[in-house]
N, C-alpha and C. Protein backbone atom coordinates (compact mmCIF):
# COMPACT_ATOMS: atom_id res chain seq x y z
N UNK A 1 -11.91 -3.56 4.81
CA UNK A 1 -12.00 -2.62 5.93
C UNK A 1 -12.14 -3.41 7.22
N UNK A 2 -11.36 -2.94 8.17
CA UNK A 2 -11.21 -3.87 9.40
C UNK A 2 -12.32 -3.10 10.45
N UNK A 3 -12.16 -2.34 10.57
CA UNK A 3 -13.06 -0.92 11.33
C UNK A 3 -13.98 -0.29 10.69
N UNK A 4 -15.27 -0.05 11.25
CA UNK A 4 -16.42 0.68 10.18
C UNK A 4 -16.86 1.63 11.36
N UNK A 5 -16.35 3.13 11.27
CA UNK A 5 -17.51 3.49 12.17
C UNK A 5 -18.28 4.54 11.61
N UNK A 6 -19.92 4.80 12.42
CA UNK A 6 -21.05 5.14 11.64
C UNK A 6 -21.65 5.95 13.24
N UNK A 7 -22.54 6.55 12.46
CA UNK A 7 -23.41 7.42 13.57
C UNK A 7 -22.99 8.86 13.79
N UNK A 8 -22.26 9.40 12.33
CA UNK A 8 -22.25 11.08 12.73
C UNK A 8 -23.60 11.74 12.65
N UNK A 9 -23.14 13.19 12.84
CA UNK A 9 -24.70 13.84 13.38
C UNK A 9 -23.87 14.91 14.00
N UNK A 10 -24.85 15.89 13.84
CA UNK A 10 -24.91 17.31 14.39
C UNK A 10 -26.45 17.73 15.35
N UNK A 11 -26.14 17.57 16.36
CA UNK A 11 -27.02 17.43 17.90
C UNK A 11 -26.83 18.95 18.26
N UNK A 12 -28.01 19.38 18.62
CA UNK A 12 -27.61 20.16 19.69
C UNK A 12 -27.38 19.80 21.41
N UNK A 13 -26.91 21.00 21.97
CA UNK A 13 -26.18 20.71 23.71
C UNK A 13 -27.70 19.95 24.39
N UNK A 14 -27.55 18.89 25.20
CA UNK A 14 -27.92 18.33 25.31
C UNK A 14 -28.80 17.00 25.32
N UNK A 15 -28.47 17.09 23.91
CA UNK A 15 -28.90 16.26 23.07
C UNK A 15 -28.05 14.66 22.96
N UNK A 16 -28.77 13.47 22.29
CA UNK A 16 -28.10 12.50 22.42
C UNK A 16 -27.58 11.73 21.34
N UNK A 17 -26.80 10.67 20.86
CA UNK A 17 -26.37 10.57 20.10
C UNK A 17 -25.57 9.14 19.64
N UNK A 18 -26.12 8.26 19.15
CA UNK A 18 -25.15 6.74 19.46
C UNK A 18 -24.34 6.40 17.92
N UNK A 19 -23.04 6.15 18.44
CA UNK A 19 -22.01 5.76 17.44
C UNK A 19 -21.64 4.11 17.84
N UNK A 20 -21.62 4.04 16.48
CA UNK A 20 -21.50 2.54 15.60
C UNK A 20 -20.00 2.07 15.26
N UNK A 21 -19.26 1.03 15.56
CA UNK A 21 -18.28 0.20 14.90
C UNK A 21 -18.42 -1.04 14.89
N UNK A 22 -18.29 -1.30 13.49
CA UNK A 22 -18.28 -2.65 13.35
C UNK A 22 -16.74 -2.98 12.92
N UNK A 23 -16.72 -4.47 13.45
CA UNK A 23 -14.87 -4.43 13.18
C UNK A 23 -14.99 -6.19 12.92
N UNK A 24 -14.17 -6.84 11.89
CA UNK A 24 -14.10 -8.20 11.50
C UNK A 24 -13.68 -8.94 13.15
N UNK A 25 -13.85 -9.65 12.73
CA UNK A 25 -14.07 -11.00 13.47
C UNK A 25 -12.56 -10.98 14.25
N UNK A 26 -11.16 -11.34 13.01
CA UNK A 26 -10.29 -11.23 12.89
C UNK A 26 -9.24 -10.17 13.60
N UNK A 27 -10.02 -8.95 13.52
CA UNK A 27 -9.30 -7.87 14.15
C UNK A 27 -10.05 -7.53 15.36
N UNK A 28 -10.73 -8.42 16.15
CA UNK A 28 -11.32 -7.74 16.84
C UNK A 28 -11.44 -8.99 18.32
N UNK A 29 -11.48 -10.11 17.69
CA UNK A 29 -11.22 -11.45 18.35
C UNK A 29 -10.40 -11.09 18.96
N UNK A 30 -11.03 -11.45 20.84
CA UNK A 30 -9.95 -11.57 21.42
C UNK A 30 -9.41 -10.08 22.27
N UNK A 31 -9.34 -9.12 21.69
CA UNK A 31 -9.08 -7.74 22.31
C UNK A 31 -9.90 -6.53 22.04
N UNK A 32 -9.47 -5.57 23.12
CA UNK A 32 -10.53 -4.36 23.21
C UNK A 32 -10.67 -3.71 22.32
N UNK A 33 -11.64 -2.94 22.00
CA UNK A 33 -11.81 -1.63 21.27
C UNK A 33 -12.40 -0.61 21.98
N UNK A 34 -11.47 0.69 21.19
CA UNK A 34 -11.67 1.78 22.19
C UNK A 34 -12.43 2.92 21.78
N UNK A 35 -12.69 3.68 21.77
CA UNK A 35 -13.28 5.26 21.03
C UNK A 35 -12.50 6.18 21.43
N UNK A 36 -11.65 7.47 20.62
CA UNK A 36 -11.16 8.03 20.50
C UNK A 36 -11.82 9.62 19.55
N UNK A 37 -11.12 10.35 20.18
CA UNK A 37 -11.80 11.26 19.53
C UNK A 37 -10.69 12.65 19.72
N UNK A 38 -11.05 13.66 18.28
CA UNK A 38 -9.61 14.19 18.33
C UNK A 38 -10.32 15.85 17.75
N UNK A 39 -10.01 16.89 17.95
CA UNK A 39 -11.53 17.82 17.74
C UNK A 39 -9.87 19.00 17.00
N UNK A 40 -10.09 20.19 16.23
CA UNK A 40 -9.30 20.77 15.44
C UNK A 40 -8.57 21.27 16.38
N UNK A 41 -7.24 21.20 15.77
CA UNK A 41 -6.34 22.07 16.10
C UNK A 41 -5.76 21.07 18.06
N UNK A 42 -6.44 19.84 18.45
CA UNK A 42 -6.10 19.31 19.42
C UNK A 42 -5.38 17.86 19.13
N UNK A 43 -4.51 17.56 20.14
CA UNK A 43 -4.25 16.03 19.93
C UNK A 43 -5.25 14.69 20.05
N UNK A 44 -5.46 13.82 19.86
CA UNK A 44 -6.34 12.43 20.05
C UNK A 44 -6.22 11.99 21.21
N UNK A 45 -7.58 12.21 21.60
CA UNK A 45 -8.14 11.89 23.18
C UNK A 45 -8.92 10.50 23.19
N UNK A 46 -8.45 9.98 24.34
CA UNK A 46 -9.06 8.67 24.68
C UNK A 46 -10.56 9.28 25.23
N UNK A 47 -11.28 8.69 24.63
CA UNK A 47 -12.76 8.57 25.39
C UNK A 47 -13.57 7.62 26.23
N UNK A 48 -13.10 6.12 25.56
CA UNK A 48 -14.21 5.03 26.43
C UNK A 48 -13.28 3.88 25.58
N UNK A 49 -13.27 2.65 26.40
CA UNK A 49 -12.89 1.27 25.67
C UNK A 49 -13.92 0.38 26.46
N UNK A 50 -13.76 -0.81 25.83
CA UNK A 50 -14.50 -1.82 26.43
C UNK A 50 -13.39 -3.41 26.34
N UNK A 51 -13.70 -4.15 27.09
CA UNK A 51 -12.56 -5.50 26.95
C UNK A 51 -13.10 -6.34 25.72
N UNK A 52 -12.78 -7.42 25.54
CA UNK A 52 -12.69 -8.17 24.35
C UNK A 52 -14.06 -9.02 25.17
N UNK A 53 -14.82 -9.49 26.15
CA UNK A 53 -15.90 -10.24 26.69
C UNK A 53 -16.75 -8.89 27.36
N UNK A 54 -16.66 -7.65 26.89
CA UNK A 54 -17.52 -6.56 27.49
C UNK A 54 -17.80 -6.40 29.01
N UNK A 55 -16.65 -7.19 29.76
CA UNK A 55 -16.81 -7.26 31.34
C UNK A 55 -16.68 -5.85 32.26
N UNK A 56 -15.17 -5.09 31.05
CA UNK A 56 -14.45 -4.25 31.97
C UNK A 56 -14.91 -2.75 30.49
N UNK A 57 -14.94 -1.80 31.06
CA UNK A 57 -15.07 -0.61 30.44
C UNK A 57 -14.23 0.39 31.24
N UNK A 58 -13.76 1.75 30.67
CA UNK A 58 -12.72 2.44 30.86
C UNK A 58 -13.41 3.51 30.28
N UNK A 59 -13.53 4.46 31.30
CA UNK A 59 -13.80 6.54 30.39
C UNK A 59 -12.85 7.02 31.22
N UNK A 60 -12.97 8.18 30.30
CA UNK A 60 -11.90 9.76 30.45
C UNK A 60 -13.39 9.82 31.36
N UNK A 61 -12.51 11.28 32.50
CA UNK A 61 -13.66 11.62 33.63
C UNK A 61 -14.09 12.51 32.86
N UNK A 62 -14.13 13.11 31.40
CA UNK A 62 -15.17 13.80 31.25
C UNK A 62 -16.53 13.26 30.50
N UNK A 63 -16.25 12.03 30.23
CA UNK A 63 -17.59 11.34 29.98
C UNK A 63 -18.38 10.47 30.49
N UNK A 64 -17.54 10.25 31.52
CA UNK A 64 -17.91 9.54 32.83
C UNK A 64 -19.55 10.11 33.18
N UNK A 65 -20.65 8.98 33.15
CA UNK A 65 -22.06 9.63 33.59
C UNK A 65 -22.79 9.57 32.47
N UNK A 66 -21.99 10.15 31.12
CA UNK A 66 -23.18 10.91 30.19
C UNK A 66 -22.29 9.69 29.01
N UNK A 67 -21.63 9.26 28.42
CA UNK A 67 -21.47 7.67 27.48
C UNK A 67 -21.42 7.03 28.73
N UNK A 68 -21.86 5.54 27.54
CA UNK A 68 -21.90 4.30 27.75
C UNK A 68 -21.27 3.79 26.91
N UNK A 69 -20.24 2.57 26.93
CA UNK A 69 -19.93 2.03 25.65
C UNK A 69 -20.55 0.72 26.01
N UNK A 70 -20.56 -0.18 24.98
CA UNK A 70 -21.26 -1.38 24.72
C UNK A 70 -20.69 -1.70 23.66
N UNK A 71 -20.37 -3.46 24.12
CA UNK A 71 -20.58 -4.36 22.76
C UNK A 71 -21.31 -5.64 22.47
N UNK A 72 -21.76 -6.01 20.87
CA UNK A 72 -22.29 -7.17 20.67
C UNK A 72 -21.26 -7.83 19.55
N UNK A 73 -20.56 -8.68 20.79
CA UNK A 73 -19.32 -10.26 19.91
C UNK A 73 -20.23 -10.44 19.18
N UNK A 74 -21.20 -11.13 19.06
CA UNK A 74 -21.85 -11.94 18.46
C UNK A 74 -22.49 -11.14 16.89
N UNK A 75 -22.05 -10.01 16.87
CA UNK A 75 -22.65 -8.71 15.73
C UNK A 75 -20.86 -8.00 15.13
N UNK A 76 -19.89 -8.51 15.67
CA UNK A 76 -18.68 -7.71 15.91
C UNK A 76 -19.30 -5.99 16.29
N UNK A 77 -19.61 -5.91 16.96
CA UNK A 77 -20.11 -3.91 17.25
C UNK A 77 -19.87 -3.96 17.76
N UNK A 78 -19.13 -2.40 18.77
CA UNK A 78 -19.09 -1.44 19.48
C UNK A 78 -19.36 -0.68 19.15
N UNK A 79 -20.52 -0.08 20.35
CA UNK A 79 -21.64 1.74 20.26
C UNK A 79 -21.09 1.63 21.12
N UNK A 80 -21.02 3.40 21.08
CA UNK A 80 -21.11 4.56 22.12
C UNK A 80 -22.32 5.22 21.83
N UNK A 81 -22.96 5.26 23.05
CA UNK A 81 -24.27 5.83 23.54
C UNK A 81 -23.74 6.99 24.44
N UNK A 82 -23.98 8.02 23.48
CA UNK A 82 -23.41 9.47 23.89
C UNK A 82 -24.84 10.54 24.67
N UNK A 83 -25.25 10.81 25.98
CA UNK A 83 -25.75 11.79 26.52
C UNK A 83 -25.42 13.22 26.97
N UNK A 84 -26.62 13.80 26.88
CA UNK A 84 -26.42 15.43 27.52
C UNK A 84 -25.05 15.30 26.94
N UNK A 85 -25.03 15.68 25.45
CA UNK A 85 -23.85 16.19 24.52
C UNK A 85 -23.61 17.65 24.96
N UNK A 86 -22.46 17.85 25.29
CA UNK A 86 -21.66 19.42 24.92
C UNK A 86 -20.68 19.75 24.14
N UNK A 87 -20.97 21.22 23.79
CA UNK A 87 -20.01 21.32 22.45
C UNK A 87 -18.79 21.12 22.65
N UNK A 88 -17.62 21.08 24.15
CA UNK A 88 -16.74 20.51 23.36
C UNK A 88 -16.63 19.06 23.61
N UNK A 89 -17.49 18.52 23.34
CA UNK A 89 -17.47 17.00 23.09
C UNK A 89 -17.17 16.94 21.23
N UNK A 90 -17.55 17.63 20.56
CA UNK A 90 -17.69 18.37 19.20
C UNK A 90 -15.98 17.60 18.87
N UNK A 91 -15.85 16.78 17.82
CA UNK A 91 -14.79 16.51 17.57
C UNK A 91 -14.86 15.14 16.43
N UNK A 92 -13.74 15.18 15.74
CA UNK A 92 -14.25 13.40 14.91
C UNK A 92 -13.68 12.26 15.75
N UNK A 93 -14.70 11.09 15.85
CA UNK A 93 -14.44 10.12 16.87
C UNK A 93 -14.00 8.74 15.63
N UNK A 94 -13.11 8.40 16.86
CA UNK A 94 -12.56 6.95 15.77
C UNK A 94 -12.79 5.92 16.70
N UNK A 95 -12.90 4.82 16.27
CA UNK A 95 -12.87 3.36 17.22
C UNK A 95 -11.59 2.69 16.86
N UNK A 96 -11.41 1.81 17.27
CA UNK A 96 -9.59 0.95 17.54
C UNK A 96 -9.45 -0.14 17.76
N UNK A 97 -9.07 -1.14 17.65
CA UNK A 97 -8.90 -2.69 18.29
C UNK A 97 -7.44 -2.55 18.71
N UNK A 98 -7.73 -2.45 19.99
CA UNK A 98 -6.44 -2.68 20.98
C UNK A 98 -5.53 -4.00 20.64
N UNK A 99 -4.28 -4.22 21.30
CA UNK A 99 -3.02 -5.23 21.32
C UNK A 99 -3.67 -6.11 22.07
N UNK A 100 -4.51 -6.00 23.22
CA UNK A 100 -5.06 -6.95 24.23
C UNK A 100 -6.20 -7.01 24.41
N UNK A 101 -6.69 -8.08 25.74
CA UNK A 101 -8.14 -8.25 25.43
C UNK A 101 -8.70 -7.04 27.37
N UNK A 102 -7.85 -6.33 27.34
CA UNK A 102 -8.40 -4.95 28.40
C UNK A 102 -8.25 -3.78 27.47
N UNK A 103 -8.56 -2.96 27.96
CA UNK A 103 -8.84 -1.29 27.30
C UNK A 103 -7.59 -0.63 28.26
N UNK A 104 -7.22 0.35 27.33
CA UNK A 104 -6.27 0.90 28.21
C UNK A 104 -6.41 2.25 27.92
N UNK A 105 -6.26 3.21 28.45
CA UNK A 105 -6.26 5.08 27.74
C UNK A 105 -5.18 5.60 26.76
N UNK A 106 -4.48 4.68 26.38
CA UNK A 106 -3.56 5.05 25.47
C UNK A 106 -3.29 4.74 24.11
N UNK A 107 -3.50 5.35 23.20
CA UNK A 107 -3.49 5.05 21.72
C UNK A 107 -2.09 4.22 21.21
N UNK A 108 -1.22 4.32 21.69
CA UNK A 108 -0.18 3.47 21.49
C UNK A 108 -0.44 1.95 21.81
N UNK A 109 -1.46 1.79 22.73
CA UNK A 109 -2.44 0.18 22.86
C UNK A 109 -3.34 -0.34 21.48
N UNK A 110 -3.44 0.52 20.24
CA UNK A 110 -4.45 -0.10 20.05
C UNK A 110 -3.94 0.31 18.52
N UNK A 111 -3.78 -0.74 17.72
CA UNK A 111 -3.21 -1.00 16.04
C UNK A 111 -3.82 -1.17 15.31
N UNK A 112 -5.37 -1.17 15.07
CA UNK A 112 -6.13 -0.87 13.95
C UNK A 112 -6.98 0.45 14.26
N UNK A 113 -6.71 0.72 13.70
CA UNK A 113 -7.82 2.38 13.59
C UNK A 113 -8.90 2.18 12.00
N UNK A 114 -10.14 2.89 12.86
CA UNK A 114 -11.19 3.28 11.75
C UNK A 114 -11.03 4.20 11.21
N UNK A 115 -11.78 4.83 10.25
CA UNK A 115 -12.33 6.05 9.59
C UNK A 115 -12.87 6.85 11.01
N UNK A 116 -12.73 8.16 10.65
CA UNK A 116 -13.14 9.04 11.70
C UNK A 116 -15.02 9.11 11.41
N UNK A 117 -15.09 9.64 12.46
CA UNK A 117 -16.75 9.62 12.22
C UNK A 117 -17.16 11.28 12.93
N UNK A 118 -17.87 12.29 12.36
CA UNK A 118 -17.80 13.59 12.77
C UNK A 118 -19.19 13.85 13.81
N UNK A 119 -19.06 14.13 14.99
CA UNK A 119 -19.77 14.53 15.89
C UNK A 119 -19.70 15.97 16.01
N UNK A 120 -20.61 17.06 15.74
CA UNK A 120 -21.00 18.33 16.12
C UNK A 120 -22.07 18.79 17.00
N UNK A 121 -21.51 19.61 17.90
CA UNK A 121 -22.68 19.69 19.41
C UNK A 121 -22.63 21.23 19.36
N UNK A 122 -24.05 21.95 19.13
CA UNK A 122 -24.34 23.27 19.23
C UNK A 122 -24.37 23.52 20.18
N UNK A 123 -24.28 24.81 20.24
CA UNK A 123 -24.67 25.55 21.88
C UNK A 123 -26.10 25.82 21.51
């Protein structure tokens, strides 16, 4: 497994919430990983990336404020540190190792995909 991600949970609205990927050495050396997230019946939305040295980070403006992404090279991880959750944040989130070492908003950037990981946000 190249991608591991961890940290589902069912939160209620406003509530907080941090998701886990761990990704080999190999697939992850060197370029970004992103978080993605794709909720029923919608297409796969970019949420947050980070660069391959954690310098540069990238959100969609609707999470702009309330995630953080973060990584530790030295652990291969990327978390998302998810705040003041709303339900439609509610969706399964995947992580990615991008083609390069920037983040970009587009899933066509990024050739390893994880396991989905299920986030649910009550009203």
């Amino acid at each position: 497994v190249q991608l591991q991600a961890s940290g589902r949970g069912l939160v209620q609205a406003g509530g907080s919430l941090r998701l886990s990927c761990t990704c080999s050495r190999r697939t992850c050396s060197n370029n970004a990983v992103g978080w993605f997230r794709q909720a029923p019946g919608k297409e796969r939305q970019f949420v947050a990336g980070i660069s391959w040295r954690g310098s540069g980070t990238l959100y969609t403006d609707s999470v702009k404020g309330r995630f953080a992404i973060s990584r530790d090279s030295a652990k291969n991880t990327v978390s998302l540190q998810m705040n003041n959750l709303k339900p439609e944040d509610t969706a399964v989130y995947y992580c990615a190792a991008g083609r390069s070492p920037h983040p970009t908003d587009n899933a066509i950037d990024y050739n390893y995909w994880g396991q989905g990981t299920q986030v649910t946000v009550s009203s």
